[in-house]
C-alpha atoms as a PDB file:
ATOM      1  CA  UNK A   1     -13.636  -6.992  21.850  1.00  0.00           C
ATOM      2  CA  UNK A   2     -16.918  -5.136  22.476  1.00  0.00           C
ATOM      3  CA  UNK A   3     -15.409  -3.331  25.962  1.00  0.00           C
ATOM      4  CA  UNK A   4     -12.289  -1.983  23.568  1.00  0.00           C
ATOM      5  CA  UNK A   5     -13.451  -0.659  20.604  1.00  0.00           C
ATOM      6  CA  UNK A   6     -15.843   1.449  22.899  1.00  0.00           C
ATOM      7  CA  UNK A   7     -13.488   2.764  24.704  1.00  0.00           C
ATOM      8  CA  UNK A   8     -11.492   3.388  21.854  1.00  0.00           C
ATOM      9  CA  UNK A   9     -14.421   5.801  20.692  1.00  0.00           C
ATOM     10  CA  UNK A  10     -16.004   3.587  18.013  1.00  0.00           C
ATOM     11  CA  UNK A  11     -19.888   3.786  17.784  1.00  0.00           C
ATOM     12  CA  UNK A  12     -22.545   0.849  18.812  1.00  0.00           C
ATOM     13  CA  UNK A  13     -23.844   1.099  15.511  1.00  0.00           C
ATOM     14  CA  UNK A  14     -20.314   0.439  13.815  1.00  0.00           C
ATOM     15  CA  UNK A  15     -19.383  -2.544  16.192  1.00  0.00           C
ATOM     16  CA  UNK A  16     -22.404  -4.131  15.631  1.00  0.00           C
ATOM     17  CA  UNK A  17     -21.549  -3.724  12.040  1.00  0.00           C
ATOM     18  CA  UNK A  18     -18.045  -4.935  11.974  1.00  0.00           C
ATOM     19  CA  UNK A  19     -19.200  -8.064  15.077  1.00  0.00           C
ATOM     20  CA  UNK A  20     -21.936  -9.153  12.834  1.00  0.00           C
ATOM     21  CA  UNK A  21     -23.807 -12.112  14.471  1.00  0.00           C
ATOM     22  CA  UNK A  22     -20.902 -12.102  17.351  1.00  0.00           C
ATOM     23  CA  UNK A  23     -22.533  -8.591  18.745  1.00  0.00           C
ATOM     24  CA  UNK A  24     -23.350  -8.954  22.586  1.00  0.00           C
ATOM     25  CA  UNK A  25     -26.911  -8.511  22.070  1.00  0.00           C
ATOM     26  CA  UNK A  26     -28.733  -6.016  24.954  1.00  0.00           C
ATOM     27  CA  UNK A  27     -25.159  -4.866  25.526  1.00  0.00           C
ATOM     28  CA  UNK A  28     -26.209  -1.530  25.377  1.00  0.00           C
ATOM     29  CA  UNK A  29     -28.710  -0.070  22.886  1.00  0.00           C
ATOM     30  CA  UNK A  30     -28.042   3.513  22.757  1.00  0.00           C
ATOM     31  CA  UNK A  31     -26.669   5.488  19.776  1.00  0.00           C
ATOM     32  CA  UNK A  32     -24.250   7.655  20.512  1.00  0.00           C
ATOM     33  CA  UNK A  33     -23.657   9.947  17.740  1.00  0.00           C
ATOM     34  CA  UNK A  34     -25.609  11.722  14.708  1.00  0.00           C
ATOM     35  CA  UNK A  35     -23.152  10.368  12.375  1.00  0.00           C
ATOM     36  CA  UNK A  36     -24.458   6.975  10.249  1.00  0.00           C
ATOM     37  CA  UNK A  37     -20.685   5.042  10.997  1.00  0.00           C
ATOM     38  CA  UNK A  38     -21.859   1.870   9.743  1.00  0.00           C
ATOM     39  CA  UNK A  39     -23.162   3.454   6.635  1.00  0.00           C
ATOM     40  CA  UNK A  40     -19.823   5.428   6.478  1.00  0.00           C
ATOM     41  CA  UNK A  41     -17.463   1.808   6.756  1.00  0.00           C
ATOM     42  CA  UNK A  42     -19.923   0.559   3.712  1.00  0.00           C
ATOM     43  CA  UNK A  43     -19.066   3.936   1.171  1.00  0.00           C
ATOM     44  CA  UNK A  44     -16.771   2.276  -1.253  1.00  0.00           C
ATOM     45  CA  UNK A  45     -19.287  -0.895  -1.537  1.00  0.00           C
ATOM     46  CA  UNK A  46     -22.637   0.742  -1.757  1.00  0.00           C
ATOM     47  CA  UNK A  47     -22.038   4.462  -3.055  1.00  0.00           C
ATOM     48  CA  UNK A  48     -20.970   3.955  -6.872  1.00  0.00           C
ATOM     49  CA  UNK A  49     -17.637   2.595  -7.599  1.00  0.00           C
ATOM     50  CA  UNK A  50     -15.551   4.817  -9.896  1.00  0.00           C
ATOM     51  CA  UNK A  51     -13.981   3.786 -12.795  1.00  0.00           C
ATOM     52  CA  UNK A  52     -11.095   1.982 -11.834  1.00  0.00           C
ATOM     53  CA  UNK A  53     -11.993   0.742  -8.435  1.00  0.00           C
ATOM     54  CA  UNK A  54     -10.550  -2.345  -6.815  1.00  0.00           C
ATOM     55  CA  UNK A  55     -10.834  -3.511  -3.632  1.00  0.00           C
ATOM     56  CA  UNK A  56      -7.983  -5.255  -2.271  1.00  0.00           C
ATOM     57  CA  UNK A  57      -8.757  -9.171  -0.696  1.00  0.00           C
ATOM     58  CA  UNK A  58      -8.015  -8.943   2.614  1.00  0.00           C
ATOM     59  CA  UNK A  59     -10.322  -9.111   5.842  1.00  0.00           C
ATOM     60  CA  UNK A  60      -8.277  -7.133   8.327  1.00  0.00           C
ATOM     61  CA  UNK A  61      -9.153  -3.614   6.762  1.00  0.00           C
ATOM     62  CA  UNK A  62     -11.389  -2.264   3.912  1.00  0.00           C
ATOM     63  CA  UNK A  63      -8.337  -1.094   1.416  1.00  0.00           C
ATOM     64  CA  UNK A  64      -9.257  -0.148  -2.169  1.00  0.00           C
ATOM     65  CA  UNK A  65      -7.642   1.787  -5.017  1.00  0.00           C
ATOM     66  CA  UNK A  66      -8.801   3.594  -7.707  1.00  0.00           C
ATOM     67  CA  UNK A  67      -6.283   3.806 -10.777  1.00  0.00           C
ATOM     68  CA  UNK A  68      -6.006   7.067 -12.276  1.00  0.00           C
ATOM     69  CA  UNK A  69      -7.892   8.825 -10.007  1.00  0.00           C
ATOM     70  CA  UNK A  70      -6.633  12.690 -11.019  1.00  0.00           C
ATOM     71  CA  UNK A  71      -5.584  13.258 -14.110  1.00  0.00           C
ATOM     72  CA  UNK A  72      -1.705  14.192 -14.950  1.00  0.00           C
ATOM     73  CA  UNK A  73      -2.271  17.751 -15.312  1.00  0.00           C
ATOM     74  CA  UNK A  74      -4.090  17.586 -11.777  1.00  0.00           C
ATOM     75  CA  UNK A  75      -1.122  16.244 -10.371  1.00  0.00           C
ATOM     76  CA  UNK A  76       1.052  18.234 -11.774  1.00  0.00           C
ATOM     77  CA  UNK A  77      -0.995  21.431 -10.322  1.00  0.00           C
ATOM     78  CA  UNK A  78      -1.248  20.203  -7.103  1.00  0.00           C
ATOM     79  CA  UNK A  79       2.343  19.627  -7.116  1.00  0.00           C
ATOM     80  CA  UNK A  80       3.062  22.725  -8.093  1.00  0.00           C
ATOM     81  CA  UNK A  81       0.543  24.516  -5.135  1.00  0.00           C
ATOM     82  CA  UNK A  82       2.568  22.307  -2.849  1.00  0.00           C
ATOM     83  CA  UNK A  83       6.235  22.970  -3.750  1.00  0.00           C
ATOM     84  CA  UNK A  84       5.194  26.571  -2.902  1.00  0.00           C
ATOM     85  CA  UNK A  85       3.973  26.629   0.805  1.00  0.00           C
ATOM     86  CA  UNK A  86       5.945  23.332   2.142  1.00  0.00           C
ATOM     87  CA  UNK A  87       6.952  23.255   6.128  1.00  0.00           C
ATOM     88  CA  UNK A  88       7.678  20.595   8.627  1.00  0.00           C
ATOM     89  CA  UNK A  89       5.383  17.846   9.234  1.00  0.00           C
ATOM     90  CA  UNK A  90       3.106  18.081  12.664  1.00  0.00           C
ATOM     91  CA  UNK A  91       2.446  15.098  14.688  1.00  0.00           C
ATOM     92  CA  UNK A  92      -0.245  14.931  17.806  1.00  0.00           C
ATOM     93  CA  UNK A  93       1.829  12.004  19.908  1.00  0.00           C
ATOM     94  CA  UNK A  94       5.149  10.967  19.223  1.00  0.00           C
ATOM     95  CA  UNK A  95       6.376   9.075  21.958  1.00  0.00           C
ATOM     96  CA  UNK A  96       9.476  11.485  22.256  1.00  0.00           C
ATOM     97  CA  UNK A  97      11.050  10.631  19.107  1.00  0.00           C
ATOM     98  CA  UNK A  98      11.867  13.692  17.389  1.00  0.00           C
ATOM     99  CA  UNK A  99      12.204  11.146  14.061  1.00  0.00           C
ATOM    100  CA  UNK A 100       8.749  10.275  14.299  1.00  0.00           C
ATOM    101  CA  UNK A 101       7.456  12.080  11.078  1.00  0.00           C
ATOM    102  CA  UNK A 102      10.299  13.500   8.949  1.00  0.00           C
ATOM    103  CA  UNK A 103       8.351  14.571   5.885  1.00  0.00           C
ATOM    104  CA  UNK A 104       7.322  18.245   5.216  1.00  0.00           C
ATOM    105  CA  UNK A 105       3.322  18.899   4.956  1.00  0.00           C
ATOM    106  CA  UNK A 106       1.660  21.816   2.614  1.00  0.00           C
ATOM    107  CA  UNK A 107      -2.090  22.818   3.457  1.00  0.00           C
ATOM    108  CA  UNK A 108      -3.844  23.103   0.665  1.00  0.00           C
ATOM    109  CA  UNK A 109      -7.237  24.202   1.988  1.00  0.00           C
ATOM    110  CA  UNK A 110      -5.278  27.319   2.581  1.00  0.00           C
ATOM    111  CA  UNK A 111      -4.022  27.954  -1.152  1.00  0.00           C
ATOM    112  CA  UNK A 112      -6.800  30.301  -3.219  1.00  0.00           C
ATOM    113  CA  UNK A 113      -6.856  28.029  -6.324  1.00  0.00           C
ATOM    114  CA  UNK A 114      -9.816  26.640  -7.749  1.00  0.00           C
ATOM    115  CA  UNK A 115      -8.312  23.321  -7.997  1.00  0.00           C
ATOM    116  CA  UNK A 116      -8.807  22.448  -4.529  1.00  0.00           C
ATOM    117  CA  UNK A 117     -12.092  22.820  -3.798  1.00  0.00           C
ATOM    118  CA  UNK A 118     -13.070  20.382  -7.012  1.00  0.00           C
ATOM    119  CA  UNK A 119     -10.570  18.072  -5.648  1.00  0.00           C
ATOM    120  CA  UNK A 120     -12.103  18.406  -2.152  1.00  0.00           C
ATOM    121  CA  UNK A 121     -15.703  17.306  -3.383  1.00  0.00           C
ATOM    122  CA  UNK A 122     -14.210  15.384  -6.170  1.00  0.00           C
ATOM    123  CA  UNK A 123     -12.821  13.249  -2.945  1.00  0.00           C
ATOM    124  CA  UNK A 124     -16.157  13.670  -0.707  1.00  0.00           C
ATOM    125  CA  UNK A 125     -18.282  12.613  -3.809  1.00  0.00           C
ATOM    126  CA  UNK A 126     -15.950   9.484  -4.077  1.00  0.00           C
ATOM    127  CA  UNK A 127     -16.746   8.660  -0.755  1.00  0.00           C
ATOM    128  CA  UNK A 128     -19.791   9.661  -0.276  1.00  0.00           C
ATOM    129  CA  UNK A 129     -19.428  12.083   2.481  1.00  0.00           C
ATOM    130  CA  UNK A 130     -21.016  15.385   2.763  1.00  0.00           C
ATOM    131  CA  UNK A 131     -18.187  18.119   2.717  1.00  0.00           C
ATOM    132  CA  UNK A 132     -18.542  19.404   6.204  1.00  0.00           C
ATOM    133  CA  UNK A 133     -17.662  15.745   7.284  1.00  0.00           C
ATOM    134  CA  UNK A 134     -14.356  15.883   5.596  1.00  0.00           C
ATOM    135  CA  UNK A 135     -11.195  17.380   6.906  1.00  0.00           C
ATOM    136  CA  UNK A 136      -9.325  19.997   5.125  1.00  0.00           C
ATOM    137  CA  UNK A 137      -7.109  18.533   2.416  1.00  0.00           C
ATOM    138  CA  UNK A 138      -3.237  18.351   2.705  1.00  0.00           C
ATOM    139  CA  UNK A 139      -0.492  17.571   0.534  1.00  0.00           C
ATOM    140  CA  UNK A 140       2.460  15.092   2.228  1.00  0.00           C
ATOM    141  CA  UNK A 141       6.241  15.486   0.427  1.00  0.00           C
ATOM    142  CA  UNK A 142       8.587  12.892   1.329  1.00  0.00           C
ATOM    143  CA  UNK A 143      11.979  13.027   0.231  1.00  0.00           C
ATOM    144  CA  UNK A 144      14.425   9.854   0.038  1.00  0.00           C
ATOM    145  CA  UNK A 145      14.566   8.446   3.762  1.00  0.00           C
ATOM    146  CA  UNK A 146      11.964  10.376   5.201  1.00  0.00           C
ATOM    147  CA  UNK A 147       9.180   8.211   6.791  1.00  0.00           C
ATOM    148  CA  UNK A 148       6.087   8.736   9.355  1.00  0.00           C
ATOM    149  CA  UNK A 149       6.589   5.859  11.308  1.00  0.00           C
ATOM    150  CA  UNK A 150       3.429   3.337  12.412  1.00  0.00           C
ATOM    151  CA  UNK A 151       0.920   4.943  13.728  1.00  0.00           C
ATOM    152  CA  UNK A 152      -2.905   4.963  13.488  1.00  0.00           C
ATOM    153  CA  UNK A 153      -5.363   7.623  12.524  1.00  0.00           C
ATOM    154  CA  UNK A 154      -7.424   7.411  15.408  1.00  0.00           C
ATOM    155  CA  UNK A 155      -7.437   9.221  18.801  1.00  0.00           C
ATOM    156  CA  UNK A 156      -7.904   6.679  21.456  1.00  0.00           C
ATOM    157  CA  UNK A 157     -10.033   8.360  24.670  1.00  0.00           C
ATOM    158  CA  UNK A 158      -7.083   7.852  26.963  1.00  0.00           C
ATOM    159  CA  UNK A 159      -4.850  10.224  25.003  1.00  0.00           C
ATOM    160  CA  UNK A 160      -4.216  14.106  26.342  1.00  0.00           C
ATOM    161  CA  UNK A 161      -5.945  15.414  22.840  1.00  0.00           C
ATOM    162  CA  UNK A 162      -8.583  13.224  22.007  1.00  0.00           C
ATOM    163  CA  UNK A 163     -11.250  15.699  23.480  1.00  0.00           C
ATOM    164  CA  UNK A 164      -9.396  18.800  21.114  1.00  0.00           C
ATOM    165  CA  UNK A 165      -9.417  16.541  17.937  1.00  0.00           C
ATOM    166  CA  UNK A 166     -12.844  14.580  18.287  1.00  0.00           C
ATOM    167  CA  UNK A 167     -15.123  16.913  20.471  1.00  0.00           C
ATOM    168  CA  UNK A 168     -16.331  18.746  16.622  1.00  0.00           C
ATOM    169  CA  UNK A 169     -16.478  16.009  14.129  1.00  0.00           C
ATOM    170  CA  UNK A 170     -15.633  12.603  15.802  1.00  0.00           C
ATOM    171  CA  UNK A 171     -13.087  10.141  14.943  1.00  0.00           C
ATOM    172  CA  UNK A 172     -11.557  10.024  11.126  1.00  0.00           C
ATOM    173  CA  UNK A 173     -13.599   7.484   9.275  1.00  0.00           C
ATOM    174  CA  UNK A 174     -11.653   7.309   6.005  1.00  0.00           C
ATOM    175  CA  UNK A 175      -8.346   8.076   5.096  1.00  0.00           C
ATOM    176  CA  UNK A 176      -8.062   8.956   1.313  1.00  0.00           C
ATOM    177  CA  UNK A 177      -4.657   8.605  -0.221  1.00  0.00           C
ATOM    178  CA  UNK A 178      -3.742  10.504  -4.002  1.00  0.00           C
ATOM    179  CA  UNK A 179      -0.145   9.294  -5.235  1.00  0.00           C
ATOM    180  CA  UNK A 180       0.724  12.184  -7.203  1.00  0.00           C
ATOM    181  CA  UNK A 181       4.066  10.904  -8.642  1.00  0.00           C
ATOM    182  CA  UNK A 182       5.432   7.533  -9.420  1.00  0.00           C
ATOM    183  CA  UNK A 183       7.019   6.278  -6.270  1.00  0.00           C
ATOM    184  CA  UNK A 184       9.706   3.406  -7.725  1.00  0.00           C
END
């Protein structure tokens, strides 16, 4: 288990979090990067839990939710920023299916409204996470039978872009999720 989360670009630090007393001891004792991961996978539990918080019982990820998280005018505004600058989806590896990801993306980090940035460290404060460790914030519109289909979040060393995506700022650590609508 060791052997493949290494090569699958995960830090000693965060393995020996995650194995616990099952860590292969004088495996190899190096750090490898300046970023605290094993701090980072305990945000949620030891950085302040916002009103709302719940974390979900399960032991095969850290999932939480946080009702209410933005406000209804926030959605609404953000909804608004996104209707206007809307275009097709991106993916890094598909596998050749050009149905892979059918929804349409807007950047937001590109829109000059003030609402973004206090989302952005609204989001970073949440977590915990300085801003320069958090990617740029985008805004995901799917319509009735559009999908993403599995995938994970993670660039895995073997793939052609995993030196483009993770030579500046590593692997993605969190994924942070804002429903802006109902979805039933």
């Amino acid at each position: 288990m060791y052997q493949t989360l290494r090569e699958n670009g995960f830090a000693v630090e965060s393995i020996r979090q995650m194995m616990k007393d099952a860590f292969p001891e004088g495996i190899e004792v190096s750090i490898d990067s300046a970023v605290d991961y094993a701090a980072l996978a305990q945000l949620p539990e030891t950085g302040g839990r916002p009103e709302g918080w719940q974390r979900f019982d399960t032991p095969l990820l850290q999932l939480y939710s946080i009702d209410n998280f933005l406000s209804p005018e926030e959605c609404e505004r953000i909804i608004a920023l996104t209707e206007e600058k809307l275009r097709p989806s991106e993916v890094t590896h598909s596998n050749g299916d050009n149905a892979f990801r059918t929804s349409m993306t807007c950047d937001l980090h590109n829109q000059d409204d003030p609402i973004v940035p206090y989302i952005d460290e609204k989001i970073a404060r949440t977590l915990g996470v300085q801003l320069p460790y958090s990617e740029a914030i985008q805004a995901q519109h799917y319509s009735v039978g559009q999908e993403f289909k599995a995938h994970h979040d993670y660039f895995a060393p073997n793939m052609d872009v995993y030196q483009e995506f993770t030579s500046q700022m590593g692997q993605r650590t969190w994924t942070f999720a804002v429903y802006l609508n109902d979805v039933s």
